[in-house]
Protein backbone atom coordinates (compact mmCIF):
# COMPACT_ATOMS: atom_id res chain seq x y z
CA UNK A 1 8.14 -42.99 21.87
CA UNK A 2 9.07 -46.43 19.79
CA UNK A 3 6.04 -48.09 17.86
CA UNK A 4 4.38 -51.17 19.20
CA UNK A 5 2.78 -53.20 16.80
CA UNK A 6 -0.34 -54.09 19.08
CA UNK A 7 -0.92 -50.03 18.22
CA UNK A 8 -0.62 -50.06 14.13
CA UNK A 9 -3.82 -49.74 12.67
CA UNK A 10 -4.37 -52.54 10.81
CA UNK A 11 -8.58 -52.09 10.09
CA UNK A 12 -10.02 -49.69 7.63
CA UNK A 13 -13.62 -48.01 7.62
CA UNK A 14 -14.56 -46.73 4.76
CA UNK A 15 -17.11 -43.22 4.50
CA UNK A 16 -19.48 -42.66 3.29
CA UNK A 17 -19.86 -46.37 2.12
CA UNK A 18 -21.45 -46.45 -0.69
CA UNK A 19 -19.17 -43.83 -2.05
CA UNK A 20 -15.93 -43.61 -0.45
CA UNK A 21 -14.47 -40.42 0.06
CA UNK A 22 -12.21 -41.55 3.68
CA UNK A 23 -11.17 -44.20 4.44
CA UNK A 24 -10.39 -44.25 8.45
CA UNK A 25 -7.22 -46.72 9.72
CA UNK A 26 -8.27 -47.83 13.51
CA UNK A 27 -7.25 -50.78 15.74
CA UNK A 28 -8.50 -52.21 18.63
CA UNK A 29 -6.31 -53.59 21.74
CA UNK A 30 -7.40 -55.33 24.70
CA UNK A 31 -10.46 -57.74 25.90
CA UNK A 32 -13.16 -57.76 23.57
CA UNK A 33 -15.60 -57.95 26.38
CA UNK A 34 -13.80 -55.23 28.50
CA UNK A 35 -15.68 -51.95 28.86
CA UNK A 36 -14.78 -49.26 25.79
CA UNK A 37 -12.51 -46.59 25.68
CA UNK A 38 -12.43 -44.65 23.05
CA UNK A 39 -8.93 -42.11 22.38
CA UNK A 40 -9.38 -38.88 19.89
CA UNK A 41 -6.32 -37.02 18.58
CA UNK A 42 -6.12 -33.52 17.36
CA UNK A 43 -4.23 -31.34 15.09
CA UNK A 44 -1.43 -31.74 13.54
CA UNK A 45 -1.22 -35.05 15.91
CA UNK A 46 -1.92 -38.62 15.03
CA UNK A 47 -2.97 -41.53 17.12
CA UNK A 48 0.63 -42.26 17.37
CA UNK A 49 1.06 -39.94 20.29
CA UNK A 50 -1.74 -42.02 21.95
CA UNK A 51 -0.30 -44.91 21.67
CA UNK A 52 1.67 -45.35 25.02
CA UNK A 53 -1.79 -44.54 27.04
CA UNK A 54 -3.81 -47.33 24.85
CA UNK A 55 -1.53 -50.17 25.14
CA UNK A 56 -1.18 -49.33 29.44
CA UNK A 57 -5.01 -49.38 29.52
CA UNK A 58 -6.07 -52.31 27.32
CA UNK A 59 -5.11 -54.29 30.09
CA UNK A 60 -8.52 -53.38 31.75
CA UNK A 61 -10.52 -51.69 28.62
CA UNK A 62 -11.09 -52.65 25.21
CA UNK A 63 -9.19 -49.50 23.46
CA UNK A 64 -10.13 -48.01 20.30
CA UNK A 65 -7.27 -46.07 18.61
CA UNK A 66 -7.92 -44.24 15.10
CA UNK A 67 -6.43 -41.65 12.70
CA UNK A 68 -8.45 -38.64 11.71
CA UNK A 69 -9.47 -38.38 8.46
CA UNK A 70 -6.21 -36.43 6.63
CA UNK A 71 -4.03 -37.55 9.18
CA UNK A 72 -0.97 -40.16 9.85
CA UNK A 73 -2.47 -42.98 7.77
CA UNK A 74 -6.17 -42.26 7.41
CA UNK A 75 -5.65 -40.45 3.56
CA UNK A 76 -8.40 -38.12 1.65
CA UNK A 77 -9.47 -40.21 -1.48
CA UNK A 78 -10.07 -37.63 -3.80
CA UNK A 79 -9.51 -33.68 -4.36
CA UNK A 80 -12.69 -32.60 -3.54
CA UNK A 81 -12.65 -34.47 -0.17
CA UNK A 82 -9.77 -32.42 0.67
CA UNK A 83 -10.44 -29.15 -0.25
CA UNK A 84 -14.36 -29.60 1.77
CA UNK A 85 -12.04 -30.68 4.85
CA UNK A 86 -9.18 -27.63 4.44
CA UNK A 87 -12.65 -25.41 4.53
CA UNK A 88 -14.12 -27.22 7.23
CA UNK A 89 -13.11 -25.20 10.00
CA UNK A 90 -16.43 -25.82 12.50
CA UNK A 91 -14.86 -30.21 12.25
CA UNK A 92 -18.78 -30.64 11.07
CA UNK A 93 -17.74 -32.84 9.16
CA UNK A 94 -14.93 -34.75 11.11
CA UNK A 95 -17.85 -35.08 13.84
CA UNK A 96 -20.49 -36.76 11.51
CA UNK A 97 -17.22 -38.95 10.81
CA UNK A 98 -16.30 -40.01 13.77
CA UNK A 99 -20.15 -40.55 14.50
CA UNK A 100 -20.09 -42.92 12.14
CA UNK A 101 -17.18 -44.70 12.99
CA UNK A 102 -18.37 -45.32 16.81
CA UNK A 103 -21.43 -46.74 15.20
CA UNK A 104 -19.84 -48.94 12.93
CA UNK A 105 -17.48 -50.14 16.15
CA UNK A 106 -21.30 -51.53 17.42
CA UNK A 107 -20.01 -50.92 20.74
CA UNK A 108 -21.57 -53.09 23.29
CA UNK A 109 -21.97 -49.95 26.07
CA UNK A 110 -21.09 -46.24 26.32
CA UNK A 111 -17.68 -45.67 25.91
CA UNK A 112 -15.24 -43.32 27.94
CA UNK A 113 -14.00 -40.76 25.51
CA UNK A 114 -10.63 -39.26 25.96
CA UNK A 115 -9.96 -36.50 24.06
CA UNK A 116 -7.11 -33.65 22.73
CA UNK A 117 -6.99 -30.84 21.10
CA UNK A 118 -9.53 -30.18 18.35
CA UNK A 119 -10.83 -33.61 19.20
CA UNK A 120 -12.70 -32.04 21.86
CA UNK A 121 -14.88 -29.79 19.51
CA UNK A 122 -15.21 -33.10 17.78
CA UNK A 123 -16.60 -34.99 20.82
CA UNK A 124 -18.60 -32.45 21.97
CA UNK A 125 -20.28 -32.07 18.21
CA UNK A 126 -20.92 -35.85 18.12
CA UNK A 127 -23.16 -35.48 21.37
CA UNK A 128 -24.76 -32.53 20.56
CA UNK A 129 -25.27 -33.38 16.82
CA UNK A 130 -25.17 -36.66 16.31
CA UNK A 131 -26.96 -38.01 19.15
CA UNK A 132 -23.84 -40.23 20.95
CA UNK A 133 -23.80 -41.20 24.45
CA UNK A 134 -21.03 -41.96 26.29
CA UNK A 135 -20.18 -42.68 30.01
CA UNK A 136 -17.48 -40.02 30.50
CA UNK A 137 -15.71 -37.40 28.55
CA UNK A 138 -11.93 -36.53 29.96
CA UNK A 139 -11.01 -33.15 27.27
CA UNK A 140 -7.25 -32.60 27.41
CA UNK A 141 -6.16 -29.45 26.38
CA UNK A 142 -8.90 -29.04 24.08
CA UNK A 143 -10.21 -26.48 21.00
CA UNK A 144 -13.29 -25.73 22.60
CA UNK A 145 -14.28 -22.26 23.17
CA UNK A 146 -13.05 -19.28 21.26
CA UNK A 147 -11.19 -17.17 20.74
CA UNK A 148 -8.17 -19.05 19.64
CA UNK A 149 -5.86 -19.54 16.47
CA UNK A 150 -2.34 -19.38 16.05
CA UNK A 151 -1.40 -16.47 14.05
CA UNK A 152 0.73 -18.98 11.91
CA UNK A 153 -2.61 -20.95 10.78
CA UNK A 154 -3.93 -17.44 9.07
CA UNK A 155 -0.38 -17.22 7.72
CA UNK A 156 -0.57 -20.31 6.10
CA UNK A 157 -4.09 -20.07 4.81
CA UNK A 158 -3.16 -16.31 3.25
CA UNK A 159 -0.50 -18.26 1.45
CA UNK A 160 -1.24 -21.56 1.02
CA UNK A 161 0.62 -21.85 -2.85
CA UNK A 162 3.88 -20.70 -1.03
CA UNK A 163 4.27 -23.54 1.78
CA UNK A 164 2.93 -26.02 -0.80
CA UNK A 165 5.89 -24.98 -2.89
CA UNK A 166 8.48 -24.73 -0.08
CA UNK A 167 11.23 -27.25 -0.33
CA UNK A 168 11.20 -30.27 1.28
CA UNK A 169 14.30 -29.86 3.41
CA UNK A 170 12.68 -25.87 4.44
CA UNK A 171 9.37 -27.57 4.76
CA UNK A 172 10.41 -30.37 7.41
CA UNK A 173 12.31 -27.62 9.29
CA UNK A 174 9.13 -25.37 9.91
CA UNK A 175 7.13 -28.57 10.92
CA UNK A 176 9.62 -29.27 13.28
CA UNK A 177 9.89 -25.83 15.40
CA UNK A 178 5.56 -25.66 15.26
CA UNK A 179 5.69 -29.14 16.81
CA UNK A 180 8.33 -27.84 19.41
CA UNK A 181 6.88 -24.99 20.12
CA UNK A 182 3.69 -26.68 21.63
CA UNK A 183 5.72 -28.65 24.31
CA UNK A 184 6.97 -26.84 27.39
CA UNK A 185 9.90 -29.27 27.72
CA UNK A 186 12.22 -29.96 25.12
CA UNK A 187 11.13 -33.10 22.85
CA UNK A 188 13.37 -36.57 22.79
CA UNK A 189 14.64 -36.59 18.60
CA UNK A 190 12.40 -40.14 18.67
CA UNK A 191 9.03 -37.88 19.71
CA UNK A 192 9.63 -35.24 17.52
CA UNK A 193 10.29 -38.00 14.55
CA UNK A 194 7.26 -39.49 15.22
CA UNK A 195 5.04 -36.57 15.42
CA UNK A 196 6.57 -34.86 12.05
CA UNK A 197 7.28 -37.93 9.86
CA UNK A 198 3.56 -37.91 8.45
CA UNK A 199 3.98 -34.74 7.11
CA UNK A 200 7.33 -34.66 5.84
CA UNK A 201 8.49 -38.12 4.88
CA UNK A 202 7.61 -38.60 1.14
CA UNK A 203 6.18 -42.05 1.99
CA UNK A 204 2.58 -41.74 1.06
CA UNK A 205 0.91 -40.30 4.27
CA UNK A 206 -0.93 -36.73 4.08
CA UNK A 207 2.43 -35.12 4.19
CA UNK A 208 3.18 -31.25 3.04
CA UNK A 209 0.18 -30.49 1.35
CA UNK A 210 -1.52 -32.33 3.98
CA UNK A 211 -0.79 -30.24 6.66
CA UNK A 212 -0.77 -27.14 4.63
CA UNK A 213 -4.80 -28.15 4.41
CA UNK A 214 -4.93 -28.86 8.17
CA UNK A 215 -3.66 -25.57 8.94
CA UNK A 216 -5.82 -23.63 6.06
CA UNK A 217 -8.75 -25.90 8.26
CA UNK A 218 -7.42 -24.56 11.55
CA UNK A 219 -7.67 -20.99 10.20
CA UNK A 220 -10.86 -20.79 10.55
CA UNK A 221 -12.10 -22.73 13.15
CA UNK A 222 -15.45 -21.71 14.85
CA UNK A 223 -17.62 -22.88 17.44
CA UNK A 224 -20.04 -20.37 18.10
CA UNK A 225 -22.45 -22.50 17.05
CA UNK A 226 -22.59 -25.14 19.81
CA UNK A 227 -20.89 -23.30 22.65
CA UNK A 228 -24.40 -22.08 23.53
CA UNK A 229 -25.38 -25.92 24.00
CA UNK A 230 -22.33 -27.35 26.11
CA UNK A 231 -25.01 -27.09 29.14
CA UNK A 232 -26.78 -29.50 27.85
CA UNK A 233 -23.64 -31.98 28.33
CA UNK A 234 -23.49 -30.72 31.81
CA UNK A 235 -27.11 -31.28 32.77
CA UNK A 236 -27.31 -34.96 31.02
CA UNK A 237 -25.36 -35.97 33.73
CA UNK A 238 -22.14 -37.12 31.48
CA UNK A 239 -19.02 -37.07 33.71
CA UNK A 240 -16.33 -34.81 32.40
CA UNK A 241 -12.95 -33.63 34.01
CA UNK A 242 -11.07 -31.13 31.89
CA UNK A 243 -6.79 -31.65 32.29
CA UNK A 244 -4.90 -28.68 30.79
CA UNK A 245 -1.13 -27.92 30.73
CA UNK A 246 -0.41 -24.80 32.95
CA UNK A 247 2.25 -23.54 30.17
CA UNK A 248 -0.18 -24.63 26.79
CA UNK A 249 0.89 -21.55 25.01
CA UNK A 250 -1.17 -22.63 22.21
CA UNK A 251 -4.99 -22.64 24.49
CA UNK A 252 -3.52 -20.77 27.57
CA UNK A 253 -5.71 -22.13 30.39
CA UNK A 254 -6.52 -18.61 31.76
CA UNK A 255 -8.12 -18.39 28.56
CA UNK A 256 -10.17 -21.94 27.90
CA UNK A 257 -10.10 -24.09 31.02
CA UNK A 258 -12.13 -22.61 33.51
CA UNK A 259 -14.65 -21.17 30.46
CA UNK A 260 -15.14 -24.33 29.18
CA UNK A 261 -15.81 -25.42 32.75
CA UNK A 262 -18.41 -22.93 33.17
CA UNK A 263 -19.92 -23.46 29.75
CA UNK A 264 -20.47 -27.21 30.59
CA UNK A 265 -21.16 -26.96 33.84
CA UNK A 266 -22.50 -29.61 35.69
CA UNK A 267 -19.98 -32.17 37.76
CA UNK A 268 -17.52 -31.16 35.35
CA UNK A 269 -14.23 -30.49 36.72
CA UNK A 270 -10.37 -28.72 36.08
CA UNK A 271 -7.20 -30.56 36.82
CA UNK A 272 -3.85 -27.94 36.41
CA UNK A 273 -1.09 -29.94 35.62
CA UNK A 274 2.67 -28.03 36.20
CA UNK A 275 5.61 -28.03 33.64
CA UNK A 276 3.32 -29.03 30.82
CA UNK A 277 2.11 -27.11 27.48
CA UNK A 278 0.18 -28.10 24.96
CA UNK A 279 2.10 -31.70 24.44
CA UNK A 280 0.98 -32.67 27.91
CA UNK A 281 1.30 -36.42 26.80
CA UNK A 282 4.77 -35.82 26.79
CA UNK A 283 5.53 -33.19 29.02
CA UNK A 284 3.71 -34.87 31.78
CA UNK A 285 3.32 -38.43 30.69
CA UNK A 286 3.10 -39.88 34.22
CA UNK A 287 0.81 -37.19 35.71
CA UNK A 288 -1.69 -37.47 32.66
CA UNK A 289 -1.83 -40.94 32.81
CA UNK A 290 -2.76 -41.17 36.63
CA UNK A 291 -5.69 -38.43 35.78
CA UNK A 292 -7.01 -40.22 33.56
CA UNK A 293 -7.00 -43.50 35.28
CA UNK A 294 -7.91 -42.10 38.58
CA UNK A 295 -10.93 -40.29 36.95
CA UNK A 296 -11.99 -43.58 34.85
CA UNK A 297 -11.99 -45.33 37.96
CA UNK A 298 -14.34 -42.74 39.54
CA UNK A 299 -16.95 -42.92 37.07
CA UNK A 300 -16.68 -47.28 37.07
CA UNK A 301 -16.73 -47.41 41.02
CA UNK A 302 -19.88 -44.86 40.95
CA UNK A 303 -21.69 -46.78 37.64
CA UNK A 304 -21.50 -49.85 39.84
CA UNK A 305 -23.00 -48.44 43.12
């Protein structure tokens, strides 16, 4: 998955302005006037790995691409930033975050939201909490509804001195088989680069101790609190398909899909997609691309009737 330079993310948004704490890297491709679409990545991802899909679809939407705060090239300013985000395990605070960034954007009309992973407990927080409305959701293999948790995330947050202090060359090699081990098919050496070089390439970025805090975050992640309210997506009306890979063995879909479904309720809907785990934007590049698109397209054609 080569770089384009149309997807580097050249803008910054600061947060909380007055007195930075984040400070948010984001670009923008496509017409200015085109309607929005909005792309959230999850853990231990970057907006890298969304790159291919935004630069396909800016040729009909204005496309919003944007690092998560700790992640690829969107740094934590200070300590105590980062230790409130390795704690934050509910992504209460990455929500008001990304609130806030969608409202600085001043977007001209709802956007479509497409989101993975633990971005989906982040989109759904920023409707339920923060009051954003957007004209469909499309939640792609997402941290949604419990129980989940990788027993590695509790190892790392029982030990957290130890993988900070793991060597380099050790350290990249354990980054390396995690990220593997969420794809059912194995990785190209240029995808598994770009996915592991934030955390393990000296230059800067969030890297070891930066995903040691991601992973003390993902430790505890809850949800409890706003699973009880995904109906009230589901009754506003908000379109939302749900795509999960039929071999995630991180969120087996036995486990999430058809719950989160259920929980929403509504028009929502499940798309199954064959040979693909958790990395379904690389397992199944072509078949996730024509979901989304085909289910953008729905909602457009139907918001025009």
């Amino acid at each position: 998955m080569a770089s384009d330079p149309a997807t580097s993310l050249l803008q910054t948004f600061s947060y909380p302005s007055d007195n930075p704490q984040f400070l948010i890297k984001w670009n923008r491709l496509g017409p200015q006037d085109a309607p929005p679409l909005i792309f959230i990545h999850g853990t231990p991802w970057s907006s890298r790995l969304w790159a291919p899909y935004a630069l396909a679809l800016s040729a009909r939407y204005s496309v919003y691409l944007s690092d998560n705060p700790g992640y690829g090239q969107s740094p934590l300013l200070i300590p105590a930033a980062a230790a409130e985000f390795a704690s934050n395990g509910p992504l209460t605070k990455q929500a008001e975050i990304t609130a806030a960034l969608f409202k600085h954007w001043g977007l001209s009309s709802p956007p479509h939201i497409v989101a993975h992973d633990n971005a989906g407990l982040v989109a759904l927080r920023t409707i339920l909490q923060h009051g954003c409305i957007y004209k469909s959701l499309t939640l792609i293999d997402v941290v949604a509804v419990g129980p989940w948790g990788l027993p590695f995330f509790k190892l790392v947050a029982d030990n957290e001195g130890v993988f900070n202090a793991i060597p380099p060359p050790m350290f990249d090699g354990i980054v390396r088989s995690y990220i593997r081990d969420a794809a059912f098919k194995p990785l190209r050496k240029e995808d598994e680069d770009m996915l592991a070089d934030p955390w393990v390439s000296g230059d800067g970025r969030p890297g070891q101790e930066g995903l040691v805090h991601v992973l003390k975050q993902a430790s505890t992640r809850v949800s409890d609190d706003v699973e009880v309210q995904y109906h009230k997506v589901g009754e506003s009306g908000l379109p939302v398909r749900i795509i999960w890979g039929k071999q995630d063995n991180w969120l087996p879909c036995d486990d999430h899909a058809a719950k989160l479904r259920d929980l929403i309720g509504g028009t929502s809907e499940v798309v199954l997609v064959e040979d693909a785990g958790h990395l379904i934007q690389l397992d199944q590049p072509e078949r996730l691309m024509a979901e989304i698109v085909l289910f953008l397209t729905k909602v457009d054609e139907a918001s025009r009737e």
